[in-house]
PDB file of N, CA and C in Angstrom:
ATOM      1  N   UNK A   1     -24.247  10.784  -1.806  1.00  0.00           N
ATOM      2  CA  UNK A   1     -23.555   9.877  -0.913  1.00  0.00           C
ATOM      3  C   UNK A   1     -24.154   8.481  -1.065  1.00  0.00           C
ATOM      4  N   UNK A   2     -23.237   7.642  -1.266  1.00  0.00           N
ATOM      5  CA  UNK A   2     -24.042   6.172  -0.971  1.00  0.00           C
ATOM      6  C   UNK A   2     -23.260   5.359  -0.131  1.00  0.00           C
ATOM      7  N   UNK A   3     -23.645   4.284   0.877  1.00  0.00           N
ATOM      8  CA  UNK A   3     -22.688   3.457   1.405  1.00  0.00           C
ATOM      9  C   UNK A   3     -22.128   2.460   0.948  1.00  0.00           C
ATOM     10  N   UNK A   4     -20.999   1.753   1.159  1.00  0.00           N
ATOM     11  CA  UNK A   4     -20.735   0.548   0.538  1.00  0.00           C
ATOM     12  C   UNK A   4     -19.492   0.022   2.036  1.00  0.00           C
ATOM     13  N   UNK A   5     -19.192  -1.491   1.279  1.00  0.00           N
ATOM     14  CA  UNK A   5     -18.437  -2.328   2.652  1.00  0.00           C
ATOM     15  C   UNK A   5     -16.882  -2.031   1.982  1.00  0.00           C
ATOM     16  N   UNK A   6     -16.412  -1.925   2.784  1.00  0.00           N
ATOM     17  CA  UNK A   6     -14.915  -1.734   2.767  1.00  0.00           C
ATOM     18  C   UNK A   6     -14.184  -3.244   3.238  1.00  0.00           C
ATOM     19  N   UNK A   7     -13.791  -3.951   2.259  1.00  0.00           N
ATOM     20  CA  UNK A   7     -13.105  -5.224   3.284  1.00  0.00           C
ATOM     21  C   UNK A   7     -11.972  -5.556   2.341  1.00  0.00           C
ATOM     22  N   UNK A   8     -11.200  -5.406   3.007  1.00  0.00           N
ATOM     23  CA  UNK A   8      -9.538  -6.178   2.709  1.00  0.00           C
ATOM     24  C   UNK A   8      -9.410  -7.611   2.267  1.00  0.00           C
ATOM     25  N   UNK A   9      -9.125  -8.072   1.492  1.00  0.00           N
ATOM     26  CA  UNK A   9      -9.154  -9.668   0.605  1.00  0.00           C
ATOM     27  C   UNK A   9      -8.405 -10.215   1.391  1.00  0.00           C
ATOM     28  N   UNK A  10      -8.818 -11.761   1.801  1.00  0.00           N
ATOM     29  CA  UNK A  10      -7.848 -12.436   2.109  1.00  0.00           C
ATOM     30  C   UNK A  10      -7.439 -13.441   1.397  1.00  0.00           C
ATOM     31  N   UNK A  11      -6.860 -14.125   1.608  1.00  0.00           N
ATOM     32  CA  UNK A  11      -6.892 -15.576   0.408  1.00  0.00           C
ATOM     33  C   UNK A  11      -6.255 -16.642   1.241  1.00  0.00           C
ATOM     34  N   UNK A  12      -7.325 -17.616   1.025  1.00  0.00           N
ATOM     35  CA  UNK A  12      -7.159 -19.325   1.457  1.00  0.00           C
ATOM     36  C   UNK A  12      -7.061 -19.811   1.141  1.00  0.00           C
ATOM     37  N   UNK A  13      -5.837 -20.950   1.233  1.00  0.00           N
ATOM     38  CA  UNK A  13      -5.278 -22.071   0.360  1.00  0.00           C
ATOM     39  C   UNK A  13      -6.437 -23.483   0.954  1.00  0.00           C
ATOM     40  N   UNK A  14      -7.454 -24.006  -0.012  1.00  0.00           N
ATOM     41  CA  UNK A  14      -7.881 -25.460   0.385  1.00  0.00           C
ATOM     42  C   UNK A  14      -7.435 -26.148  -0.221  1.00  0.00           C
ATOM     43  N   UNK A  15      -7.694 -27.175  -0.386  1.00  0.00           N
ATOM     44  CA  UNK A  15      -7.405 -28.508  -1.274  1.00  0.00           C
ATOM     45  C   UNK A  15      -6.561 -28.117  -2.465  1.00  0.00           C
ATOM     46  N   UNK A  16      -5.540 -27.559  -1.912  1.00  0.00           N
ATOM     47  CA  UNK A  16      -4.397 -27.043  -2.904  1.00  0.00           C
ATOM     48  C   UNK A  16      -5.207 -26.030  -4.130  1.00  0.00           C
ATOM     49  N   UNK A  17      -6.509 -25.515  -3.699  1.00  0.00           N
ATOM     50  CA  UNK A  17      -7.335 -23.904  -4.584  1.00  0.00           C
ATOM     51  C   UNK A  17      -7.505 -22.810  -4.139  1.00  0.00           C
ATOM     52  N   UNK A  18      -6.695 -21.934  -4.318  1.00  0.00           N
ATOM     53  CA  UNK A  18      -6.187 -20.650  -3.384  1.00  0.00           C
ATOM     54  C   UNK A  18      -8.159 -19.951  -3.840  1.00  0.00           C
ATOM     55  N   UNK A  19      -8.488 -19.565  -2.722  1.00  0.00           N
ATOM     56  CA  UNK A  19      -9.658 -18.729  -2.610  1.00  0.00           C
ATOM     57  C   UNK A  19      -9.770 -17.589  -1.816  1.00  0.00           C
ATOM     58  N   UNK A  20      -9.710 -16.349  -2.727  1.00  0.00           N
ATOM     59  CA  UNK A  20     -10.096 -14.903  -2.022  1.00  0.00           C
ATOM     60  C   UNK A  20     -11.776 -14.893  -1.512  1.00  0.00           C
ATOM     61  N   UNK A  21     -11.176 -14.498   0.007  1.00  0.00           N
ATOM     62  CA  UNK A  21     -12.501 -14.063   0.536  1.00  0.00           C
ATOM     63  C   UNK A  21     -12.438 -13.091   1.753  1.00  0.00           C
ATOM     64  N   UNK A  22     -12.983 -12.581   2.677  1.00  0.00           N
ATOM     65  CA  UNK A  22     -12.832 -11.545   3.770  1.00  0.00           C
ATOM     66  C   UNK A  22     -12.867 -11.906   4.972  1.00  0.00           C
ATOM     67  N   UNK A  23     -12.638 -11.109   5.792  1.00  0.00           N
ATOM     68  CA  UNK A  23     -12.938 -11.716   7.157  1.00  0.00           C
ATOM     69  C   UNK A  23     -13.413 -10.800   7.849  1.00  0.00           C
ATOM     70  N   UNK A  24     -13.182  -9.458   7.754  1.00  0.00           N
ATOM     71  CA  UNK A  24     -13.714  -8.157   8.432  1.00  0.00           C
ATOM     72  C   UNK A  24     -14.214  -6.904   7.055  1.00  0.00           C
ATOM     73  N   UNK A  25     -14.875  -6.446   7.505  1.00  0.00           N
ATOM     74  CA  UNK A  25     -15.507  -5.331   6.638  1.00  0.00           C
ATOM     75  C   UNK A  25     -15.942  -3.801   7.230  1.00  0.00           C
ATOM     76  N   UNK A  26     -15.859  -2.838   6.871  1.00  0.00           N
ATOM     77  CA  UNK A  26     -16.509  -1.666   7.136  1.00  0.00           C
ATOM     78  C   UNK A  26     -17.171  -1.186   6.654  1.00  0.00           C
ATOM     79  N   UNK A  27     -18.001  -0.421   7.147  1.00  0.00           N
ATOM     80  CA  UNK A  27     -19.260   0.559   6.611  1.00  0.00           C
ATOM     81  C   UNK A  27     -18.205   1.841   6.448  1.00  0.00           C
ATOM     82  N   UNK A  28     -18.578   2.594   4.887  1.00  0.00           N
ATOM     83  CA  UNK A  28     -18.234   3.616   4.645  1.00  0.00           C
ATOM     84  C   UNK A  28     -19.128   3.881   4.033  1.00  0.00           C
ATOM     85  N   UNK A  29     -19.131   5.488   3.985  1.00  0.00           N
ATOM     86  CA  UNK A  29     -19.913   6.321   3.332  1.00  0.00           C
ATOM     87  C   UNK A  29     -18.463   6.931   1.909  1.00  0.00           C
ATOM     88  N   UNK A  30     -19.342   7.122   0.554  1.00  0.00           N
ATOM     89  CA  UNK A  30     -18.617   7.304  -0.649  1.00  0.00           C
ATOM     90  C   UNK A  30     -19.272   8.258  -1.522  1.00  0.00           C
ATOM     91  N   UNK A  31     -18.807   9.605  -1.224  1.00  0.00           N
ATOM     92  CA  UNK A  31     -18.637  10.746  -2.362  1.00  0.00           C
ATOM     93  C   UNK A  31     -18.099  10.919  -3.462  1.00  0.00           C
ATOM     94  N   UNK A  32     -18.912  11.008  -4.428  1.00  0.00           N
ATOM     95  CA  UNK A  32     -18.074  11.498  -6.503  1.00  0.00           C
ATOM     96  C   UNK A  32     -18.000  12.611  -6.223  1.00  0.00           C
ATOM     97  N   UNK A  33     -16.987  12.979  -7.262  1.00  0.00           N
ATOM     98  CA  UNK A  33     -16.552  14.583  -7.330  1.00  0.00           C
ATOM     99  C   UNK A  33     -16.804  14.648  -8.976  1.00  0.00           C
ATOM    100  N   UNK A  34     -16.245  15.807  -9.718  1.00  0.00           N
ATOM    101  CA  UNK A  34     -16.286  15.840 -10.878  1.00  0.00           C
ATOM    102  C   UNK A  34     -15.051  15.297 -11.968  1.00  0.00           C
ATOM    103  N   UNK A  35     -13.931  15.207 -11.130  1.00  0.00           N
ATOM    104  CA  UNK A  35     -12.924  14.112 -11.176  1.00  0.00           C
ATOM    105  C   UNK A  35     -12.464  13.065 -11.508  1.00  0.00           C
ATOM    106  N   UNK A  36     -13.731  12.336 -11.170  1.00  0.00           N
ATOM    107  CA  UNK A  36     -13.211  10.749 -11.120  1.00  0.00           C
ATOM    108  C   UNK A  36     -12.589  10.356 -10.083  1.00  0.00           C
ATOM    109  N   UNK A  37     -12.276  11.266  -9.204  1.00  0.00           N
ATOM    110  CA  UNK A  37     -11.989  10.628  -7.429  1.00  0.00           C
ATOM    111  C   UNK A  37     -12.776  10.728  -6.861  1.00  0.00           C
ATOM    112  N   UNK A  38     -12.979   9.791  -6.176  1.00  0.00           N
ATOM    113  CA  UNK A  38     -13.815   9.040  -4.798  1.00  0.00           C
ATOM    114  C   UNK A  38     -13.390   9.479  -3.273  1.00  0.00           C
ATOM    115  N   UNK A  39     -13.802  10.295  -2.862  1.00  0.00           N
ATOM    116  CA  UNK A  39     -13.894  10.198  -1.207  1.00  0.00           C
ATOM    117  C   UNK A  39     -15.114   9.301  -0.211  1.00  0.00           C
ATOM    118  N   UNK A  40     -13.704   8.367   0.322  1.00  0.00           N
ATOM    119  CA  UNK A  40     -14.525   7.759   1.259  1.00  0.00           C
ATOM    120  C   UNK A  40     -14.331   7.905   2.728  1.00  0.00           C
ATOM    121  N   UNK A  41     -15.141   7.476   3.250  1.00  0.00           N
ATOM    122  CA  UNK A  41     -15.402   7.884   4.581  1.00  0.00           C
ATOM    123  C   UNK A  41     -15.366   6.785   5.836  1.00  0.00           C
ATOM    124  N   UNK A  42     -14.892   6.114   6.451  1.00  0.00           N
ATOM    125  CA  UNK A  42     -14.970   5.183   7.222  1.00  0.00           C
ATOM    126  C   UNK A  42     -15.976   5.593   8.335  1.00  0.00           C
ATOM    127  N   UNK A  43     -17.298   4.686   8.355  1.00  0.00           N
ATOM    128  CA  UNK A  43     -18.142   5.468   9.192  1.00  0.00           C
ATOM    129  C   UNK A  43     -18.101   4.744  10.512  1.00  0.00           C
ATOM    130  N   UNK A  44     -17.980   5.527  12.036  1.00  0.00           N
ATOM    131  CA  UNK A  44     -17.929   5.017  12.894  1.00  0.00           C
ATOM    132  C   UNK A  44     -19.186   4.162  13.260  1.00  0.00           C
ATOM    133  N   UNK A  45     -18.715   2.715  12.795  1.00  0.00           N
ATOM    134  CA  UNK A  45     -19.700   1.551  13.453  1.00  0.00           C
ATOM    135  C   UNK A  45     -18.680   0.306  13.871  1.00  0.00           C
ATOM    136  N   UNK A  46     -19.435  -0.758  14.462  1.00  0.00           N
ATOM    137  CA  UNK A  46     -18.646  -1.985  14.720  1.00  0.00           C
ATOM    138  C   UNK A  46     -18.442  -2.667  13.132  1.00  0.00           C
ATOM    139  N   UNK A  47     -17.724  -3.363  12.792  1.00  0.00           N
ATOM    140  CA  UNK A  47     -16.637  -3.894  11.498  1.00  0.00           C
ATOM    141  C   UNK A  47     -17.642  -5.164  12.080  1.00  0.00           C
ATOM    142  N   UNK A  48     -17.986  -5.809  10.734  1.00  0.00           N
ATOM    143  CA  UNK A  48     -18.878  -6.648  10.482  1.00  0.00           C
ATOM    144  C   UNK A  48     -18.131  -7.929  10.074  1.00  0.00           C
ATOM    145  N   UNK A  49     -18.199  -9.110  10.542  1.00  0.00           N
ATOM    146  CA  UNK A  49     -17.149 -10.262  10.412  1.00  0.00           C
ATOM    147  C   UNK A  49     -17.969 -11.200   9.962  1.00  0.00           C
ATOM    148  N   UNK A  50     -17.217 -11.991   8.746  1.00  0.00           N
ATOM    149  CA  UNK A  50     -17.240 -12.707   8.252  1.00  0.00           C
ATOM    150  C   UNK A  50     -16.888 -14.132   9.157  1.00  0.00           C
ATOM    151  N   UNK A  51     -17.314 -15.285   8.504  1.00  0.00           N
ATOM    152  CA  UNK A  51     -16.767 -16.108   9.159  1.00  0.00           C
ATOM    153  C   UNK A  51     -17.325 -17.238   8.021  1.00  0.00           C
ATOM    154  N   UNK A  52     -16.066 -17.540   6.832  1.00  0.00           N
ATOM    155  CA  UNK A  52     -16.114 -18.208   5.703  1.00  0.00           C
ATOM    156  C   UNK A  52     -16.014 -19.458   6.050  1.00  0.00           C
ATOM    157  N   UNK A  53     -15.425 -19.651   7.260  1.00  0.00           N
ATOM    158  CA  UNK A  53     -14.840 -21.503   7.102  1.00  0.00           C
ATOM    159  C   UNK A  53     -15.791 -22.221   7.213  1.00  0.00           C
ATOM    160  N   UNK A  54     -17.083 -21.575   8.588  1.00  0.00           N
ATOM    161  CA  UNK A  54     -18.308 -22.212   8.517  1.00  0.00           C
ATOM    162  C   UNK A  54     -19.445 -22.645   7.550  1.00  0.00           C
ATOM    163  N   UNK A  55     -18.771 -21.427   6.464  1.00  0.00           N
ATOM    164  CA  UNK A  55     -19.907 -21.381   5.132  1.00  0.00           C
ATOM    165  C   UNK A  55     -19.590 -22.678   4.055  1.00  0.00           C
ATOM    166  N   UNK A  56     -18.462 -22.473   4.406  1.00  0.00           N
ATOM    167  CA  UNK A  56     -17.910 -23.471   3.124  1.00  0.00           C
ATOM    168  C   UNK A  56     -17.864 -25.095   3.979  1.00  0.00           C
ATOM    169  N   UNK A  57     -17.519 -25.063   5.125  1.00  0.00           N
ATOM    170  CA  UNK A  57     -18.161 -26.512   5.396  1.00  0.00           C
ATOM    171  C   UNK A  57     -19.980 -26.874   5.488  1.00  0.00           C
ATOM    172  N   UNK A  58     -20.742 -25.808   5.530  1.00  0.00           N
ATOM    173  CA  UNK A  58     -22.394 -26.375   5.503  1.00  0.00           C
ATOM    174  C   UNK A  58     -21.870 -26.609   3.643  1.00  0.00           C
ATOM    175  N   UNK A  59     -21.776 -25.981   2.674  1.00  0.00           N
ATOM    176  CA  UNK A  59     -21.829 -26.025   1.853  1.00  0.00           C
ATOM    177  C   UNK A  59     -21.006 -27.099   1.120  1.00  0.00           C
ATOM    178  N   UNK A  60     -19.957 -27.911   1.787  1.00  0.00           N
ATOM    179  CA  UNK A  60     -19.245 -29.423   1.692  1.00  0.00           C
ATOM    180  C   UNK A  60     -20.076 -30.169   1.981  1.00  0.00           C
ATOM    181  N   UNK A  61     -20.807 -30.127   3.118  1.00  0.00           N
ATOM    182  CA  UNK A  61     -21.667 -31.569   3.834  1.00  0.00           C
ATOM    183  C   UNK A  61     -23.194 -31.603   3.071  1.00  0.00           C
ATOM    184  N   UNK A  62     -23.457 -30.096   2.448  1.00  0.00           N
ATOM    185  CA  UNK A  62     -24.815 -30.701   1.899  1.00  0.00           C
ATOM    186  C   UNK A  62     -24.403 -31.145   0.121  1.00  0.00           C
ATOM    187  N   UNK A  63     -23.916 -30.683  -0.190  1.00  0.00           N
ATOM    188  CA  UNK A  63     -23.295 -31.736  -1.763  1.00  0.00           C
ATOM    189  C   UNK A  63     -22.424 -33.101  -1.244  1.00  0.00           C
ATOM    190  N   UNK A  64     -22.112 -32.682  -0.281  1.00  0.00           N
ATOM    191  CA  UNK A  64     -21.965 -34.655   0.022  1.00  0.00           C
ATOM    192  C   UNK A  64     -23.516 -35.321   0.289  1.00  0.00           C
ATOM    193  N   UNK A  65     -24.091 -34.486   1.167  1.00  0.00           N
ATOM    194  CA  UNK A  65     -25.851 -35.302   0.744  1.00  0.00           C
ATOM    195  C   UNK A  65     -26.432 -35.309  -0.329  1.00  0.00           C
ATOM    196  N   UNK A  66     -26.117 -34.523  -1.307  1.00  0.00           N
ATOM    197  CA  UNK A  66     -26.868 -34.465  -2.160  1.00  0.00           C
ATOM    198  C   UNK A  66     -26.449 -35.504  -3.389  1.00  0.00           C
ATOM    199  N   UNK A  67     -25.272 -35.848  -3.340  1.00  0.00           N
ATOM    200  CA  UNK A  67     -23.956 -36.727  -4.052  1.00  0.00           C
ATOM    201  C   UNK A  67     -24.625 -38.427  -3.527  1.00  0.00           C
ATOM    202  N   UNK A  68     -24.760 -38.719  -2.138  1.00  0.00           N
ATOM    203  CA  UNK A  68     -25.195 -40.035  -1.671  1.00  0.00           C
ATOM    204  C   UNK A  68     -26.751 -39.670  -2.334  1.00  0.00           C
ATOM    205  N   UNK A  69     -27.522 -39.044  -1.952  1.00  0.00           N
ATOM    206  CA  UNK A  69     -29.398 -39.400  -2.840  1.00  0.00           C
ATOM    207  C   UNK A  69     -29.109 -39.600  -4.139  1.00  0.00           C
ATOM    208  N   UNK A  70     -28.064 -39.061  -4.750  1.00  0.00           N
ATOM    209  CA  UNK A  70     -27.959 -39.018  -6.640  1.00  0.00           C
ATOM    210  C   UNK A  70     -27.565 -40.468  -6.634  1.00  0.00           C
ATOM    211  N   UNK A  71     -27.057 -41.047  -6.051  1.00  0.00           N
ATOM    212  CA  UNK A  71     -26.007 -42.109  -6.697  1.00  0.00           C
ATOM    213  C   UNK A  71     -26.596 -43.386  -5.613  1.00  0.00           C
ATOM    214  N   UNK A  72     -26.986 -43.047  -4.781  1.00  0.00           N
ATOM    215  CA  UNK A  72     -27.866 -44.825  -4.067  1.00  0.00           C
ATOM    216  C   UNK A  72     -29.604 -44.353  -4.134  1.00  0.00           C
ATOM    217  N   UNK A  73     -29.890 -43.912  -4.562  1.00  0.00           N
ATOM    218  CA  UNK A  73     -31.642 -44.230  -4.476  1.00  0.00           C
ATOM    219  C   UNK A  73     -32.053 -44.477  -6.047  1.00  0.00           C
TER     220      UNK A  73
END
């Protein structure tokens, strides 16, 4: 058995650049067989949330700082 996140893709249009990313996820548990099919398991916990918009604006405002030190000092 090993666990892994279960999350449904979403996709966001920015600055006219469509970007897949998630917003909710689950914990499952995932069994091999001899097959090549996978049983998975949705394990009862709380669904773990993402929250991309915040990530990607820290990650706008510090390459805009980092863009003003390159180019005026």
């Amino acid at each position: 058995m090993s666990l892994v996140l279960v999350c449904p893709p979403v996709i966001i249009v920015e600055r006219k650049v469509p970007v897949m990313t998630v917003n909710t996820c689950r914990l499952a548990a995932i069994y091999p067989s001899n097959n090549n099919v996978y049983q998975v398991e949705i394990i009862e916990a709380p669904p773990v949330e993402i929250d991309y918009h915040e990530e990607v604006q820290e990650q706008e405002d510090d390459s805009m700082v980092n863009f003003v030190k390159s180019h005026f000092n």
